[in-house]
Protein backbone atom coordinates (compact mmCIF):
# COMPACT_ATOMS: atom_id res chain seq x y z
CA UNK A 1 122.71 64.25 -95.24
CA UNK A 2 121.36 65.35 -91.83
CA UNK A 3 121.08 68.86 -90.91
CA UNK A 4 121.17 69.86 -86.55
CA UNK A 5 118.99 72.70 -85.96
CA UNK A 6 120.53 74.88 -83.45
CA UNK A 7 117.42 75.46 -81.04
CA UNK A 8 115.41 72.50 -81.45
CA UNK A 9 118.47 70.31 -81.51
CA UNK A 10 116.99 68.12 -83.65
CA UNK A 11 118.47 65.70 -86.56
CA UNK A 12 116.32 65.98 -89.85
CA UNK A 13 117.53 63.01 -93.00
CA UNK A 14 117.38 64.22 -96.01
CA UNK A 15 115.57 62.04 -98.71
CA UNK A 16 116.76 64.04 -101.60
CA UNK A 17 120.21 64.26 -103.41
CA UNK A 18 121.91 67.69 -102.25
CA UNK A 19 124.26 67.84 -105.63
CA UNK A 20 124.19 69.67 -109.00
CA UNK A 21 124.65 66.20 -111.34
CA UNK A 22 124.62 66.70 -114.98
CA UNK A 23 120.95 68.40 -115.27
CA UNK A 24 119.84 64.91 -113.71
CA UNK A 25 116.45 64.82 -112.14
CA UNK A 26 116.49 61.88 -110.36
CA UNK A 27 119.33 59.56 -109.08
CA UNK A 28 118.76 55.83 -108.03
CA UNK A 29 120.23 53.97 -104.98
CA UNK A 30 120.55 50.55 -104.09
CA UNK A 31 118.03 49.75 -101.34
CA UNK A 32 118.70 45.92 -100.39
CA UNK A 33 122.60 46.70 -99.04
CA UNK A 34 121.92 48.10 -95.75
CA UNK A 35 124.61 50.39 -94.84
CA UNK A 36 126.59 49.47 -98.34
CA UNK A 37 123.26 51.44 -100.53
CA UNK A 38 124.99 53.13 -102.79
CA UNK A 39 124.12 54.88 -106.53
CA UNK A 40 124.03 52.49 -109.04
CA UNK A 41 123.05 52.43 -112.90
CA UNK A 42 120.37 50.81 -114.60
CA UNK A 43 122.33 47.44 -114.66
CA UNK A 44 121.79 46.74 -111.12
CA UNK A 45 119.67 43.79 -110.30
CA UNK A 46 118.96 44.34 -106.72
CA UNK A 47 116.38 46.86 -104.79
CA UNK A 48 116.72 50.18 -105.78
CA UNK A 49 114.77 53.39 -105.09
CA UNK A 50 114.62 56.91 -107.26
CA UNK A 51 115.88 60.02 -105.41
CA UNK A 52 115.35 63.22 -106.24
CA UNK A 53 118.27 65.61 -106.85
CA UNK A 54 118.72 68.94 -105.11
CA UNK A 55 121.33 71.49 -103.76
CA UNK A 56 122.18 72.29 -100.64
CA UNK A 57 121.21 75.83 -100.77
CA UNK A 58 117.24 74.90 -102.17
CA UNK A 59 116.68 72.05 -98.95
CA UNK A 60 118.39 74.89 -96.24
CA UNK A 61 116.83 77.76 -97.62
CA UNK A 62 114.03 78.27 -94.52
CA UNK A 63 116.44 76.65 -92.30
CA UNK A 64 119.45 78.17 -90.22
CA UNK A 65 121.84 75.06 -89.54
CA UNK A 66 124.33 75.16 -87.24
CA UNK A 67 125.86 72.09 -88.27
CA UNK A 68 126.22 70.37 -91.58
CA UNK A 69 127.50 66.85 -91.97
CA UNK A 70 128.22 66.14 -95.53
CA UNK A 71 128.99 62.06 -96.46
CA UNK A 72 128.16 61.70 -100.30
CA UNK A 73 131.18 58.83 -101.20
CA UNK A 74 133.00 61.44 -103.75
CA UNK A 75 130.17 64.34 -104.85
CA UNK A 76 131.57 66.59 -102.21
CA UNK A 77 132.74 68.81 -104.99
CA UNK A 78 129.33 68.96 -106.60
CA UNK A 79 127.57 69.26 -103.14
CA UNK A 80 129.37 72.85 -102.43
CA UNK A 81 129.07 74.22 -105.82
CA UNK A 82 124.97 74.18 -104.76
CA UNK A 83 125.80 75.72 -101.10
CA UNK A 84 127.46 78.85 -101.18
CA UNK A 85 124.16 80.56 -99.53
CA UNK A 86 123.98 77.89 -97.11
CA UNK A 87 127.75 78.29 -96.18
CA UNK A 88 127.28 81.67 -95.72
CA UNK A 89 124.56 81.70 -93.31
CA UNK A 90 125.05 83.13 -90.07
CA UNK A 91 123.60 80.30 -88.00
CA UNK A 92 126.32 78.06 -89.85
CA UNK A 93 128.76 77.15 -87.59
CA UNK A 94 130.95 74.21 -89.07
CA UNK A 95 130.86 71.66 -91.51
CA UNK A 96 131.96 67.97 -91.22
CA UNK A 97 132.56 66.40 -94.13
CA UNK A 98 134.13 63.30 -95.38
CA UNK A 99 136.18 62.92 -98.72
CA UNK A 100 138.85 66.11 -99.42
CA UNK A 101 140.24 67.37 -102.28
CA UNK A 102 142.65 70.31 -102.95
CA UNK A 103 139.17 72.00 -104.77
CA UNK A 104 136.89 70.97 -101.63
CA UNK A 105 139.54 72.16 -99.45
CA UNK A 106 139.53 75.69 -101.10
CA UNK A 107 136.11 76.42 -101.52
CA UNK A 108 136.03 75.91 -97.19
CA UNK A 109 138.72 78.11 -97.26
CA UNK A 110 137.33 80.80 -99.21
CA UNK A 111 133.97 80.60 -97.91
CA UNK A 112 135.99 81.60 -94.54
CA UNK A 113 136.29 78.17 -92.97
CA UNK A 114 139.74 76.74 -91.16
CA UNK A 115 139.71 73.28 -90.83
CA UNK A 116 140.47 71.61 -86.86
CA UNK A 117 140.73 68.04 -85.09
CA UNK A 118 138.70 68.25 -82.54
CA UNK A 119 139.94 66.34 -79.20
CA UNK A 120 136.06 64.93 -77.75
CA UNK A 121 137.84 63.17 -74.58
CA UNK A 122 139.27 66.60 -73.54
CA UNK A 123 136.88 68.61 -75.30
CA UNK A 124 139.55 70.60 -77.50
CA UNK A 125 139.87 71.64 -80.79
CA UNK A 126 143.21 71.92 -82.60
CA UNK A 127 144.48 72.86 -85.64
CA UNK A 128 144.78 70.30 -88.23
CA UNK A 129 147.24 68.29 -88.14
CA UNK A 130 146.80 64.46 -89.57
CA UNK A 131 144.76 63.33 -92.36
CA UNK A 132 141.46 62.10 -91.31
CA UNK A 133 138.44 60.21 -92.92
CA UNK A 134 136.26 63.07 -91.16
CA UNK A 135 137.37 66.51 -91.52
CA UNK A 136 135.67 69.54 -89.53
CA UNK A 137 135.70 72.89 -90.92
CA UNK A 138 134.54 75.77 -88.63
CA UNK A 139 134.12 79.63 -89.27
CA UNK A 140 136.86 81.62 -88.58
CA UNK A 141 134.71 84.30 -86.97
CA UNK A 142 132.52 81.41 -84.90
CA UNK A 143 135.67 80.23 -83.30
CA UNK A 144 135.48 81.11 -80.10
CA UNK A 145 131.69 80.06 -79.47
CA UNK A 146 132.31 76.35 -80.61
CA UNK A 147 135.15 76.25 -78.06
CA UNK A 148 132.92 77.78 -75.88
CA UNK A 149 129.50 75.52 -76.53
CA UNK A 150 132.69 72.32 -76.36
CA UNK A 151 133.44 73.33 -73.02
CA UNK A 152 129.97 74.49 -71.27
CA UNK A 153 127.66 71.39 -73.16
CA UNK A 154 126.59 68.56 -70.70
CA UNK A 155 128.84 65.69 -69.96
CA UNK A 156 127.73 62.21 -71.68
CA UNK A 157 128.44 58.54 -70.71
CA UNK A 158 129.61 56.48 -72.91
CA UNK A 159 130.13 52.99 -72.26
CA UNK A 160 130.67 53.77 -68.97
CA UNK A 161 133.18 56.70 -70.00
CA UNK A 162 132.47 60.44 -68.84
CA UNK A 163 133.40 63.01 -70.91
């Protein structure tokens, strides 16, 4: 998980868990995979480090992010039920996440979210449309200042591309 402070604009991993997972203390990870580290059981031969488990709401609570990516390969369910403070902050403006279910889709909803596309050539975000690996949810009532930070941030090159 990383977590984008809004003034320092700075990107902080996470070593722990953020998940409620059966009263578990500690999960392990496969640690000789590279980008394929995933959990694994006691039966795995390779590398593997000990992680300890969290929620969301515990590893934010002295911090206001403004962004939350959340990529946990199918615990996106138990990731919100631990973040319902941290949803509700007021520095919070949206929430990327990948993996959706019906469940995952309602608890954005009712924690005020609507989910978008977002358009990063032409810096424009529309309502969702298409199913995506990636979705973004942002507050309803924080809106109009991610259009407005879209439009106003800096432009970047990328591979030779302004935008």
């Amino acid at each position: 998980m990383k977590i984008v402070q809004p003034i320092i604009n700075e990107i902080m991993p996470e070593s722990s868990v953020l998940l409620i997972f059966r009263g578990a203390l500690k999960l392990k990870f496969s640690s000789d995979r590279g980008c394929m580290n995933s959990f694994v059981d006691n039966t795995y031969k390779g590398s593997t480090i000990s992680v300890d488990v969290s929620t969301l709401d515990k590893e934010c609570k002295d911090l206001e992010p403004a962004l939350i990516k959340i990529d946990v390969e199918g615990f996106e369910e138990d990731v919100l039920k631990g973040a319902s403070e941290t949803l509700a902050k007021s520095s919070l403006l949206a929430v990327i996440i990948e993996g959706q279910t019906e469940n995952v889709n309602q608890l954005f909803r009712d924690a005020g979210f609507i989910d978008v596309n977002y358009l990063p050539l032409i810096r424009k975000i529309e309502p969702h449309t298409k199913r995506v690996s990636n979705r973004i949810w942002i507050k309803k009532d924080k809106m109009d200042k991610v259009k407005n930070l879209l439009l106003t941030a800096p432009m970047q090159v990328v591979y030779g591309n302004k935008f």
